[in-house]
Structure formats: structure tokens, C-alpha cells
N, C-alpha and C. Protein backbone atom coordinates (compact mmCIF):
# COMPACT_ATOMS: atom_id res chain seq x y z
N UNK A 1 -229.97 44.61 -35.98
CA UNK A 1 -229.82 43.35 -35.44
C UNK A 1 -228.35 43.07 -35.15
N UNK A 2 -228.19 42.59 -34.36
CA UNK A 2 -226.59 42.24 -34.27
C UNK A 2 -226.12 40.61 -34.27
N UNK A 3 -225.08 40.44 -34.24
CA UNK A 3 -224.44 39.26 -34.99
C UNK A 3 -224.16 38.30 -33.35
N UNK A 4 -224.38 37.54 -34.03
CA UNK A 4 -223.94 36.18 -32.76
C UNK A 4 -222.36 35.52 -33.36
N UNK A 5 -221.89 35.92 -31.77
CA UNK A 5 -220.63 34.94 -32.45
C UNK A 5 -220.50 33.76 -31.35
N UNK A 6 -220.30 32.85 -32.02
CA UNK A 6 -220.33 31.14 -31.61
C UNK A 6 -219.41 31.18 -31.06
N UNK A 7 -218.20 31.40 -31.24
CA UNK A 7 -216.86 31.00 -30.38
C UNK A 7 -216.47 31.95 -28.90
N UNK A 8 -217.13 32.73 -28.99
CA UNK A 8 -216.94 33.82 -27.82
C UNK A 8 -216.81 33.48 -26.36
N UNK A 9 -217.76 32.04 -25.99
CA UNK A 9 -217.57 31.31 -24.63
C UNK A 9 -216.29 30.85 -24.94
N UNK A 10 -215.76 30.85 -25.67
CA UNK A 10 -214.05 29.70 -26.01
C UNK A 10 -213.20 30.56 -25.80
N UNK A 11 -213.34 31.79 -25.98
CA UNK A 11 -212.25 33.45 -26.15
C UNK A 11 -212.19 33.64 -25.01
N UNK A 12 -213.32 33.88 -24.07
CA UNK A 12 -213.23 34.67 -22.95
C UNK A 12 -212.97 33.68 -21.66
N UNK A 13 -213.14 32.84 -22.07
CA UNK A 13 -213.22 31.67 -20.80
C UNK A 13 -211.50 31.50 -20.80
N UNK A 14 -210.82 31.57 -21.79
CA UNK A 14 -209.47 31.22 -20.96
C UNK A 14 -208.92 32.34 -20.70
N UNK A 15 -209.23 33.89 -21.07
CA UNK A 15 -208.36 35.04 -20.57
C UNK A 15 -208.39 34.87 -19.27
N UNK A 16 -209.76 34.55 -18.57
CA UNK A 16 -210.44 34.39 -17.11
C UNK A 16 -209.62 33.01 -16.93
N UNK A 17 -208.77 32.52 -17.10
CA UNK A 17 -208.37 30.87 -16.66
C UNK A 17 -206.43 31.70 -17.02
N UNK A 18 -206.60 31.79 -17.58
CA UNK A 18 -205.12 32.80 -17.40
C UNK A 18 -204.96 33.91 -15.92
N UNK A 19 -205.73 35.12 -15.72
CA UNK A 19 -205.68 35.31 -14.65
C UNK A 19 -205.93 34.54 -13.26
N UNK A 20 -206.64 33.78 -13.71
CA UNK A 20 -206.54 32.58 -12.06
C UNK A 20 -205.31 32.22 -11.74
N UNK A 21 -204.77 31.57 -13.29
CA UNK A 21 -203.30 30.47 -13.15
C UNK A 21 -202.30 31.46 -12.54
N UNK A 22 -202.39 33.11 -13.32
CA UNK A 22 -201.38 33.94 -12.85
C UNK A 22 -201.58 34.19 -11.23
N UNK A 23 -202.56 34.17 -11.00
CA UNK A 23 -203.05 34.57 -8.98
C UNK A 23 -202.55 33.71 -8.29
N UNK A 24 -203.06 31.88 -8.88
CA UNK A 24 -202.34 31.48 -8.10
C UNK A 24 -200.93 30.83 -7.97
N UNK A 25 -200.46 30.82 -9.16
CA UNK A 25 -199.13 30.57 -9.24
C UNK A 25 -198.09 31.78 -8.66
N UNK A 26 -198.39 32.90 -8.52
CA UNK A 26 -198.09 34.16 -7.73
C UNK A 26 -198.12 33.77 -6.13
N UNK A 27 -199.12 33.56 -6.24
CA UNK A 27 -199.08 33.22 -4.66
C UNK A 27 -198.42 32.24 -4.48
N UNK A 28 -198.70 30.82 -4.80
CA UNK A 28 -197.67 29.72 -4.56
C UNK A 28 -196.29 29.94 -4.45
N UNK A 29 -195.52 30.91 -5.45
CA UNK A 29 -194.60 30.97 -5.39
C UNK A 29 -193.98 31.99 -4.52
N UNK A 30 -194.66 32.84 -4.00
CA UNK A 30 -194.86 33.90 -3.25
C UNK A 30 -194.81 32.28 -1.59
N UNK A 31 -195.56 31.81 -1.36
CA UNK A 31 -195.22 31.01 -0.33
C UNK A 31 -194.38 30.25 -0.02
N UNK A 32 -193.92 29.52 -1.40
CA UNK A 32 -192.41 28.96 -1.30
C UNK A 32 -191.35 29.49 -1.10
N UNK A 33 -191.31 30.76 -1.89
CA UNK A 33 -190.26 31.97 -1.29
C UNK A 33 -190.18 32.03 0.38
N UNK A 34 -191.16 32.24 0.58
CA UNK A 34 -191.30 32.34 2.68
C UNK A 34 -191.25 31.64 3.17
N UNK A 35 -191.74 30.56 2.76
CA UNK A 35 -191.24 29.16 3.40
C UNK A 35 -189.74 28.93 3.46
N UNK A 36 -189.21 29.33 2.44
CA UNK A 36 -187.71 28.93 1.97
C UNK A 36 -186.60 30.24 2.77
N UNK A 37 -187.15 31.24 2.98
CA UNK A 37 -186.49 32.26 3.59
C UNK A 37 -186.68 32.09 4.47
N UNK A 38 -187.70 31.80 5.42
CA UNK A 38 -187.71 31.41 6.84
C UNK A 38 -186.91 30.22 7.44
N UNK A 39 -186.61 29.53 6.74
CA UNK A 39 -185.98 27.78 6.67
C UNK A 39 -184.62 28.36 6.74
N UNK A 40 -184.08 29.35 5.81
CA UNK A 40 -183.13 29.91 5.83
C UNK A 40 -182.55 30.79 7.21
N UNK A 41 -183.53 31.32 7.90
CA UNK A 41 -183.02 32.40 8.86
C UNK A 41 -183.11 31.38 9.99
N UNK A 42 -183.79 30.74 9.94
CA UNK A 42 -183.98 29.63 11.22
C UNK A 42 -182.82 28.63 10.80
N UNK A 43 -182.17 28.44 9.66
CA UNK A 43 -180.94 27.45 9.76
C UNK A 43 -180.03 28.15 10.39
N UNK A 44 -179.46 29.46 9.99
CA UNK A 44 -178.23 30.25 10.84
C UNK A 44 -178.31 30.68 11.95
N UNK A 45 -179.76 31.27 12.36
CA UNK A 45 -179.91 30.86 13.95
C UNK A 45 -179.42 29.97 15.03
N UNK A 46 -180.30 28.54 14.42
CA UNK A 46 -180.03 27.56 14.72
C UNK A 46 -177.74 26.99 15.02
N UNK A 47 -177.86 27.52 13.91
CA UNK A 47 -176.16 27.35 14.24
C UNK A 47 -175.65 28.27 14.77
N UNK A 48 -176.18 29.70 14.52
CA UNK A 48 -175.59 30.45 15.61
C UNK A 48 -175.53 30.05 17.05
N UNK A 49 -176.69 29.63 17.25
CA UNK A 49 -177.05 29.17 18.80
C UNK A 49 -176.19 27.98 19.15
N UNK A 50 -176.14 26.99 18.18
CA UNK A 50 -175.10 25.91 18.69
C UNK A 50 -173.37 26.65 18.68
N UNK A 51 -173.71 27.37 17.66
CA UNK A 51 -171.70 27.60 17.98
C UNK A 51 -171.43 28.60 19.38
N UNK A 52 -172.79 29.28 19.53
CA UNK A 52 -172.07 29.74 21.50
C UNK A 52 -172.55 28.42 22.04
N UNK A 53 -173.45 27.90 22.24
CA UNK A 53 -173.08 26.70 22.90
C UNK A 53 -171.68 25.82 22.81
N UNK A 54 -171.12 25.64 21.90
CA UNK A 54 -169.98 25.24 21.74
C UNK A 54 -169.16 26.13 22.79
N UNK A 55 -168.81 27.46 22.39
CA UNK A 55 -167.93 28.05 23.11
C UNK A 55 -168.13 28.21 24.65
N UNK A 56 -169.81 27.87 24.79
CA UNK A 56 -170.05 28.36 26.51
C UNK A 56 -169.58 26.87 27.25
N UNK A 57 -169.23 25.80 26.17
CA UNK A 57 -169.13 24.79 26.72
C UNK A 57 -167.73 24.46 27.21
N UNK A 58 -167.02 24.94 26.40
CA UNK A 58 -165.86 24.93 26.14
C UNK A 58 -165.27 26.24 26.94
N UNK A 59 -165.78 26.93 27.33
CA UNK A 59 -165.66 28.00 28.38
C UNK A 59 -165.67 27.11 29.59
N UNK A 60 -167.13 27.02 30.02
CA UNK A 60 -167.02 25.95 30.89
C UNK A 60 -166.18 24.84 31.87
N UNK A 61 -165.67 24.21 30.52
CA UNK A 61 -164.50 23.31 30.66
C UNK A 61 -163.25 23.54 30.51
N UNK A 62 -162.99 25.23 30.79
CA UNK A 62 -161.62 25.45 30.75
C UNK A 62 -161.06 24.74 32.02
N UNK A 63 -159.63 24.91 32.02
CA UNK A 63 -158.93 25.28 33.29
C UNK A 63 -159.30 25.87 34.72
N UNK A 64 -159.42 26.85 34.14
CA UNK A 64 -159.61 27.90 35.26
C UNK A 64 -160.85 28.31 36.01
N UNK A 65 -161.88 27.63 35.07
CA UNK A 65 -163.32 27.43 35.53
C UNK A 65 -163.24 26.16 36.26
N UNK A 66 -162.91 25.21 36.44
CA UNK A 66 -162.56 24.48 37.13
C UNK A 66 -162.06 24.53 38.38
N UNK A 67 -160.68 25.46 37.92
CA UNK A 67 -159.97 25.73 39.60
C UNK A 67 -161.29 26.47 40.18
N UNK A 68 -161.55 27.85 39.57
CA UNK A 68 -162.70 28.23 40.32
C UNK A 68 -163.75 27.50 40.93
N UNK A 69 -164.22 26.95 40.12
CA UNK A 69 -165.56 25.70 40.78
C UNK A 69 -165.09 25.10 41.90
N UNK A 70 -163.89 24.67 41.62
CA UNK A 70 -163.29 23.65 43.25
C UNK A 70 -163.24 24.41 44.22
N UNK A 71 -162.82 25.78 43.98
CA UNK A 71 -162.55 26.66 45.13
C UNK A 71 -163.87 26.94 45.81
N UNK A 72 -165.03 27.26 44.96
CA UNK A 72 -166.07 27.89 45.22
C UNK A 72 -166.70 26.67 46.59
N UNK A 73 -166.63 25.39 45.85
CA UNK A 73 -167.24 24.31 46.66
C UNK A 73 -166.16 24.34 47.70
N UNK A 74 -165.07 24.23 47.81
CA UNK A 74 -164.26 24.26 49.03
C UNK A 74 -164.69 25.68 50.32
N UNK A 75 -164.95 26.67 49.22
CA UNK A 75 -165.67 27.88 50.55
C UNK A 75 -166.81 27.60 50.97
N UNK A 76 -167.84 26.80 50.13
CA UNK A 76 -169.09 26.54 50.38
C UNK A 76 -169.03 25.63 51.42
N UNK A 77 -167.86 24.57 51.37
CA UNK A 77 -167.95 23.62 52.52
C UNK A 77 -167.57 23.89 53.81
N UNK A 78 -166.25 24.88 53.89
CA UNK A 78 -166.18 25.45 54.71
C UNK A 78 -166.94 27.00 55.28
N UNK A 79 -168.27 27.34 54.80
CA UNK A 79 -168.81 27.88 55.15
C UNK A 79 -169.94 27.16 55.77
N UNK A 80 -170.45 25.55 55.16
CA UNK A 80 -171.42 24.73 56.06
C UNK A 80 -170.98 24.93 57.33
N UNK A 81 -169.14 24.58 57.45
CA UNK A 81 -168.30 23.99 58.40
C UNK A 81 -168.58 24.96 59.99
N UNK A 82 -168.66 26.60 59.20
CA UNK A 82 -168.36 27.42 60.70
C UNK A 82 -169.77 28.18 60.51
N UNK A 83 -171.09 27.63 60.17
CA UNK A 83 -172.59 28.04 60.35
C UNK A 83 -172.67 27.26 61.58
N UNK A 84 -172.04 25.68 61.08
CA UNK A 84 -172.26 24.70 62.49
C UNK A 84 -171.72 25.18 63.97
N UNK A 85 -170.41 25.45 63.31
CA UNK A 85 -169.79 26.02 65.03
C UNK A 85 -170.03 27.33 65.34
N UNK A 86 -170.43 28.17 64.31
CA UNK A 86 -171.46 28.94 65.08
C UNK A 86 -172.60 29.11 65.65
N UNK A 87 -173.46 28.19 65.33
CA UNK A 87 -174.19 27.99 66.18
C UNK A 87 -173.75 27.10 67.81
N UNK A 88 -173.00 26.47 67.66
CA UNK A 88 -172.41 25.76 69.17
C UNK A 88 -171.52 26.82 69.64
N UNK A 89 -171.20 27.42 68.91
CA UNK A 89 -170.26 28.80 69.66
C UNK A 89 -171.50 29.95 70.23
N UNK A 90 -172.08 30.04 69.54
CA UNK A 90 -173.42 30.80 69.90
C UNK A 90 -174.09 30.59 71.05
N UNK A 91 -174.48 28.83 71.47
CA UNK A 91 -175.11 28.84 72.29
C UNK A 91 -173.91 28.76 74.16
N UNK A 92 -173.19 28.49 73.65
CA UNK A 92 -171.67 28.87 74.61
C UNK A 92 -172.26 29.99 75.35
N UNK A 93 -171.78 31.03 74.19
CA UNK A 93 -171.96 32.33 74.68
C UNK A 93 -173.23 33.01 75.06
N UNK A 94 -173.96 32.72 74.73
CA UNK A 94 -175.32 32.60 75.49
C UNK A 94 -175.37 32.04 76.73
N UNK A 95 -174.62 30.92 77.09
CA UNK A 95 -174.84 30.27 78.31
C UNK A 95 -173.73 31.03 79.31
N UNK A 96 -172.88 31.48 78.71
CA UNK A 96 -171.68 32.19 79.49
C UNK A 96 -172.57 33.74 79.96
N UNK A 97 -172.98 34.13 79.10
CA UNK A 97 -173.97 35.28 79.69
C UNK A 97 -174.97 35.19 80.79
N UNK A 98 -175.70 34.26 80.51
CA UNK A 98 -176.75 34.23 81.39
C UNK A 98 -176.02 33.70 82.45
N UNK A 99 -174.72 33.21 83.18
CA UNK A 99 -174.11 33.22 84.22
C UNK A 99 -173.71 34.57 84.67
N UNK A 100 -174.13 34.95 86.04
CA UNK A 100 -173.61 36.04 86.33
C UNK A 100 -172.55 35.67 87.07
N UNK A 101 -172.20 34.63 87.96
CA UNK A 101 -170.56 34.62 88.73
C UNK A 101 -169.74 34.74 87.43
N UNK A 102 -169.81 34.52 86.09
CA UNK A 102 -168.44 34.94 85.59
C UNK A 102 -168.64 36.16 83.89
N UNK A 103 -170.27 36.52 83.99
CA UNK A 103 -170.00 37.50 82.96
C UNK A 103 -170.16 38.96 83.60
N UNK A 104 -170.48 39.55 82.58
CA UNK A 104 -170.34 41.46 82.74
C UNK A 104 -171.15 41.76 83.88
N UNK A 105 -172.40 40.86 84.13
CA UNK A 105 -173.67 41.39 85.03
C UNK A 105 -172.70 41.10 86.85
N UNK A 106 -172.28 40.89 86.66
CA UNK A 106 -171.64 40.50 88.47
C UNK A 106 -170.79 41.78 88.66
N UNK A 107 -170.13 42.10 87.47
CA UNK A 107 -169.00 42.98 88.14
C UNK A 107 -169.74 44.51 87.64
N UNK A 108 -170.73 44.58 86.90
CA UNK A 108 -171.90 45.39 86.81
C UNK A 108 -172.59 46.03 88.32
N UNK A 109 -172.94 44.71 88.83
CA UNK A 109 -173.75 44.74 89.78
C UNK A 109 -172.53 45.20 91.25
N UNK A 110 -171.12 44.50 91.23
CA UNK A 110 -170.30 45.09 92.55
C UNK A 110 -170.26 46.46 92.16
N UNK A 111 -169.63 46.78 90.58
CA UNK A 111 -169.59 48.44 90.62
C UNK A 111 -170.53 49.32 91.27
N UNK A 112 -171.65 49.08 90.94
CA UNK A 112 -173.08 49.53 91.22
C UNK A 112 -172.81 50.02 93.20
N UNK A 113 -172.20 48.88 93.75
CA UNK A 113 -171.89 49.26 94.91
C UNK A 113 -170.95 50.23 95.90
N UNK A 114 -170.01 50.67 95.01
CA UNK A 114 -168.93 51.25 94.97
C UNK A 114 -169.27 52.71 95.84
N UNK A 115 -168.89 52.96 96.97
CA UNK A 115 -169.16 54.49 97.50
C UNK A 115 -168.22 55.49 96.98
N UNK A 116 -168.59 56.58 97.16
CA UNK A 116 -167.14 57.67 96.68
C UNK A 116 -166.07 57.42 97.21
N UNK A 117 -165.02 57.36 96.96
CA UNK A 117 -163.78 57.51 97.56
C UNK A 117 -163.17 56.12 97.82
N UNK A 118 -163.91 55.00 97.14
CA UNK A 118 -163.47 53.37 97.03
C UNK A 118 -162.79 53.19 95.38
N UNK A 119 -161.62 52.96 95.51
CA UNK A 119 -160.87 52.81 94.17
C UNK A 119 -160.53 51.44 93.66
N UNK A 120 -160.84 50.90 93.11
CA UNK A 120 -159.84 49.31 92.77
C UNK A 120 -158.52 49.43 92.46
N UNK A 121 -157.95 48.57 93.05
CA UNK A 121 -156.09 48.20 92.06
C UNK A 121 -156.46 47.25 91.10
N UNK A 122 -156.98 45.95 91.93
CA UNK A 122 -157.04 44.83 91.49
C UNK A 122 -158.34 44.01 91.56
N UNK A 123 -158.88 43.16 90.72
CA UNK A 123 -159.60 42.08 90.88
C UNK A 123 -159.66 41.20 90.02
N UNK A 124 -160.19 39.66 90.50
CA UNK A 124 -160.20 38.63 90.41
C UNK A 124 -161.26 38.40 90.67
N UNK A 125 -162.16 37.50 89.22
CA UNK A 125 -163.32 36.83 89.29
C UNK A 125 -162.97 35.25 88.93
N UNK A 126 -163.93 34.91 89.69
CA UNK A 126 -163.64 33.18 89.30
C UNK A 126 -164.97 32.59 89.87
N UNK A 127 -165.19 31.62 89.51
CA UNK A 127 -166.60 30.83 89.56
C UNK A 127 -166.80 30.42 91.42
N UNK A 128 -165.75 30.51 91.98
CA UNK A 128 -166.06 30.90 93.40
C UNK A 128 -166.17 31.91 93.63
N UNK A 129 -165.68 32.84 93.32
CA UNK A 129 -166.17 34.32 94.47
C UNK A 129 -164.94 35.38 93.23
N UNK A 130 -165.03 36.59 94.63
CA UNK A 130 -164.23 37.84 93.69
C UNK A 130 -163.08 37.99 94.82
N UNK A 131 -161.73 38.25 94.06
CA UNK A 131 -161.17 39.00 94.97
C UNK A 131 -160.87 40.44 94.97
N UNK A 132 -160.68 41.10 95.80
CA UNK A 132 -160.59 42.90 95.47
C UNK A 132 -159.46 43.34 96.27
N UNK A 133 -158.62 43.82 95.34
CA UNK A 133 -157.97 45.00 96.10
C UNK A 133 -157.78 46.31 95.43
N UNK A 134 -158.24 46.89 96.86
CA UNK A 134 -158.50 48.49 96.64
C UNK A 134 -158.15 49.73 97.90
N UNK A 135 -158.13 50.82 97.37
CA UNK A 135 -158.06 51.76 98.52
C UNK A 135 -159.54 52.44 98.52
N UNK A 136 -159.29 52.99 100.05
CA UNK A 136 -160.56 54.13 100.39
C UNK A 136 -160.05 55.39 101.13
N UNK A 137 -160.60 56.09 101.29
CA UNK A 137 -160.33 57.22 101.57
C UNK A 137 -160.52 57.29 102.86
N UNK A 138 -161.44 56.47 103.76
CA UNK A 138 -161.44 56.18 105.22
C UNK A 138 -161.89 55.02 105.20
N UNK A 139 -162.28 54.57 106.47
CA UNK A 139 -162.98 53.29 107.03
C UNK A 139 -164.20 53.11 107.07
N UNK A 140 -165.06 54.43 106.67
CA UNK A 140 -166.13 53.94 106.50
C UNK A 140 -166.91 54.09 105.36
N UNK A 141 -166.23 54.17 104.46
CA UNK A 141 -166.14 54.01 103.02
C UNK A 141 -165.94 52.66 102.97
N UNK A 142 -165.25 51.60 103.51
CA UNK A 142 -164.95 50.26 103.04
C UNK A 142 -165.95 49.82 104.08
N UNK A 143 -166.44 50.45 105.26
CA UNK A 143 -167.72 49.89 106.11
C UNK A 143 -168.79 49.82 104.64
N UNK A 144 -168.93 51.30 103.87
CA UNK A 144 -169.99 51.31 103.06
C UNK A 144 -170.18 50.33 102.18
N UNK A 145 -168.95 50.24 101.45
CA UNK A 145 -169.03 49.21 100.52
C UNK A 145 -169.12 47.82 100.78
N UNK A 146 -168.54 47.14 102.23
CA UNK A 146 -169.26 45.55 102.42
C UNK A 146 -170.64 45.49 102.75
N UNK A 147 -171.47 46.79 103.14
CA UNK A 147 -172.60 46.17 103.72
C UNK A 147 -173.14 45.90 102.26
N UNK A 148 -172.68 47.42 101.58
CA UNK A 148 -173.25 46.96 99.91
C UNK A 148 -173.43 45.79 99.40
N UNK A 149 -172.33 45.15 99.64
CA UNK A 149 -172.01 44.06 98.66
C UNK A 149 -172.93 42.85 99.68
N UNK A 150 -173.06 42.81 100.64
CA UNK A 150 -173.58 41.69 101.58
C UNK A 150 -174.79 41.95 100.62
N UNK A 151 -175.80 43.22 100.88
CA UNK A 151 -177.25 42.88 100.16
C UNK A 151 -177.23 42.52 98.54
N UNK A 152 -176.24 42.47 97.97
CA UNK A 152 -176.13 42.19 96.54
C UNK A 152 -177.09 40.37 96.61
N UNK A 153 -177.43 39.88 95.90
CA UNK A 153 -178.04 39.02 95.95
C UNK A 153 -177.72 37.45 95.29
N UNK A 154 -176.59 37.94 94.84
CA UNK A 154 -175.21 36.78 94.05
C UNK A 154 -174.41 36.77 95.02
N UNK A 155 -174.38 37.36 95.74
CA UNK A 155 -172.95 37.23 97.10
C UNK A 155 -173.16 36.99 98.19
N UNK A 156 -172.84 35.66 98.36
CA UNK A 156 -172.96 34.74 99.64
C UNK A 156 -172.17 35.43 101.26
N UNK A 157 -170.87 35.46 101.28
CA UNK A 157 -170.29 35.96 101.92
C UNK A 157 -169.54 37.12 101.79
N UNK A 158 -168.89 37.92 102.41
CA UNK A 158 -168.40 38.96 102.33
C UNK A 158 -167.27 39.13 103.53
N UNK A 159 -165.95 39.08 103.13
CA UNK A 159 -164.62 39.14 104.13
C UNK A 159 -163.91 40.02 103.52
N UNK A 160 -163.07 40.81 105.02
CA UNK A 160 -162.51 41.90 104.41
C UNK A 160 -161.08 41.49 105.45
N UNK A 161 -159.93 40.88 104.30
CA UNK A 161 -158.80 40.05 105.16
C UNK A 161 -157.89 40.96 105.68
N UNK A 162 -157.80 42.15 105.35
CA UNK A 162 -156.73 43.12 105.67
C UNK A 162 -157.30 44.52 104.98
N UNK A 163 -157.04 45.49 106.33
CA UNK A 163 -156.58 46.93 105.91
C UNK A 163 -155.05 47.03 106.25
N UNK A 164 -154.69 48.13 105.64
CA UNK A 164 -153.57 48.52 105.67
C UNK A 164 -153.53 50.32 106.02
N UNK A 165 -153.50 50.65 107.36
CA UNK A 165 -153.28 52.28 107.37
C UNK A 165 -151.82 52.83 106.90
N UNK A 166 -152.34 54.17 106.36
CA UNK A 166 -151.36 54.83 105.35
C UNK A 166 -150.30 55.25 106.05
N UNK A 167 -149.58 55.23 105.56
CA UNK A 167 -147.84 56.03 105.96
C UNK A 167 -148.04 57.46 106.62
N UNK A 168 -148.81 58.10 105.67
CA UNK A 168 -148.68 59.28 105.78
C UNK A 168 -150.36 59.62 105.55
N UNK A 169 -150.44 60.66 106.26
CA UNK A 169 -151.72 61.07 106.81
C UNK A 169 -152.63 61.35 105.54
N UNK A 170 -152.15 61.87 104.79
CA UNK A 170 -152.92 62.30 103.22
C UNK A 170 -153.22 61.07 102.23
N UNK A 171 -152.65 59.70 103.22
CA UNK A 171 -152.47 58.56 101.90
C UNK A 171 -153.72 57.79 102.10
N UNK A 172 -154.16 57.09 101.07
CA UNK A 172 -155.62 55.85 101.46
C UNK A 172 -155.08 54.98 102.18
N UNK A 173 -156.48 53.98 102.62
CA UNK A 173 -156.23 53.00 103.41
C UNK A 173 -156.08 51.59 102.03
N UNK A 174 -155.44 50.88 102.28
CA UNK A 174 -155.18 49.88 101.02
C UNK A 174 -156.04 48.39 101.73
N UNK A 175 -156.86 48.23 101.56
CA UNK A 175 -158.29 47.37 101.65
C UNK A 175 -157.89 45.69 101.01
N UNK A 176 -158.28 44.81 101.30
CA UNK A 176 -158.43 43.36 100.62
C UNK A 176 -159.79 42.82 101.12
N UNK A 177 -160.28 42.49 99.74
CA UNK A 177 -161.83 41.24 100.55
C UNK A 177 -162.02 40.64 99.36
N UNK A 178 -162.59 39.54 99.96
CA UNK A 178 -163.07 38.42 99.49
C UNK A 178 -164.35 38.23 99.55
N UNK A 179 -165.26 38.00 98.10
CA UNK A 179 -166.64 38.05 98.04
C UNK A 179 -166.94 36.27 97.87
N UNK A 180 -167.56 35.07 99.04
CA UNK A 180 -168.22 34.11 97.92
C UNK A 180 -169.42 34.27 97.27
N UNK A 181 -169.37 33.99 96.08
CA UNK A 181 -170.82 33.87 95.34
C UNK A 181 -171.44 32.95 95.88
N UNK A 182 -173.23 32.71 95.37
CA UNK A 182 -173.82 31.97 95.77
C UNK A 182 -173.77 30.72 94.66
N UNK A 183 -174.33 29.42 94.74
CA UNK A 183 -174.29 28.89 94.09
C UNK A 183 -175.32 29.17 92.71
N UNK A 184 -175.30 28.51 91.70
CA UNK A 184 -175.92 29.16 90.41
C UNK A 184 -176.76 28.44 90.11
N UNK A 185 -177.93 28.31 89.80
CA UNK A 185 -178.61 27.13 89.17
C UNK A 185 -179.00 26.76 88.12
């Protein structure tokens, strides 16, 4: 037979109430620790981050960040300044092009006419007409070149104010004419 002992629920019930208290007072303190170390790494963070803010501020507000800044806005303004007049300079030159009495396409188009043996000295373009002086090698080389220029379709008239025959038999004939343009629209 074996023995009953009376006090045994009283013995064993607090070894079991001892390991609880130890679990959770372990843990509790185990969370306050992390709580408290995290509070910790997030405080020097935290000031780390404000003391470069300090310095980026204070960077910032130097001197020389300043002169820079003014300068920067002074190029910026004067870069609004010549977007504008480039575009009004732009459309200029656009409009100067699409004129042929005074851009590349007119004196494009007389070259174009030019027979062998027709040389230029000189010319003069102007919003009336062209002037030319040139030699040829005969007379009907400068015959060739006015009829040219008559069918050109920018050139109103066509005058040829003076030849000049050569000194000497081997020399050109020295030519002058006057082209009017037509009007432009």
C-alpha cells in the first residue's frame, strides 16, 4: 500500500509558479532591454541626422553658396533673355531665306546660268536687282549668259551697259549688266 501525502499539492504547485515567474520575468525584461536599446539607437540617429542638417544648413548659408545661387539665377535669367531673341532672331532668318532677291537661292540660281568662259570680278545684290561685272572670252558667251538670265524667273529685266574689247587679242572682253528682280510677294 502506499502512503498519501497531504501537502504535496502545496510542494509542487509553487516549483510550477516559480518557473512561470522565471519565463516571464525573463521575457519582460528581455523586452525592456529592446525597447530601451532601440530608444537608444534611434536617439543617436536621430541626432546624427539633425547635426548634418545643421551643417547642410549652414553649408547652405555660406558665402559662397550664395554668390553661386545669385550667379546661377543671373544665367538663368539671362538665358530666358536670349531663348526669347532667339526665337525673333530665328524667325528673321527664316524670313531672310525664304527671300530670294537677297539670300543664297538668287545668286544660286544666276550661277546656275553662267556659260564657260564667263568669269565674275564683281557683284552687287540689293533688293532691286544685281549688278555684275565680269569678263568673257567672246561675245557670245555674254549673248549666252543674258538670254540665261532673261528665262530665270526672279529676273525682271536684263541690261548689258557696256562691253569693253580687249587691248590685246588674247585678252577677255570686260562685260557690265544690270539684272532687275521681280517684285516679291
Amino acid at each position: 500500500m502506499s502512503d498519501f501525502n497531504f501537502f504535496d499539492p502545496y510542494t509542487g504547485g509553487r516549483k510550477d509558479f516559480k518557473k512561470k515567474y522565471l519565463y516571464a520575468s525573463t521575457l519582460s525584461i528581455g523586452l525592456v532591454l529592446f525597447m530601451i536599446s532601440a530608444y537608444v539607437v534611434n536617439y543617436f540617429n536621430i541626432s546624427e541626422l539633425n547635426s548634418e542638417i545643421k551643417y547642410t544648413k549652414q553649408n547652405l548659408n555660406s558665402k559662397e553658396n550664395i554668390v553661386d545661387l545669385k550667379e546661377a539665377e543671373n544665367e538663368d535669367k539671362k538665358l530666358v533673355i536670349m531663348n526669347k531673341y532667339y526665337g525673333i532672331v530665328s524667325n528673321i532668318s527664316d524670313g531672310l531665306k525664304s527671300n530670294d532677291f537677297v539670300g543664297s537661292k538668287a545668286i544660286n540660281k544666276i550661277n546656275s546660268c553662267v556659260p564657260s568662259g564667263v568669269y565674275f570680278k564683281v557683284m552687287n545684290l540689293n533688293a532691286s536687282g544685281v549688278q555684275l561685272q565680269a569678263e568673257a572670252k567672246d561675245r557670245e558667251s555674254v549673248a549666252v549668259f543674258e538670254r540665261s538670265l532673261i528665262k530665270l524667273d526672279n529676273i525682271k529685266e536684263v541690261n548689258i551697259t557696256t562691253i569693253n574689247s580687249p587691248a590685246t587679242e588674247n585678252a577677255n572682253l570686260t562685260f557690265t549688266l544690270n539684272c532687275i528682280l521681280k517684285e516679291v510677294d
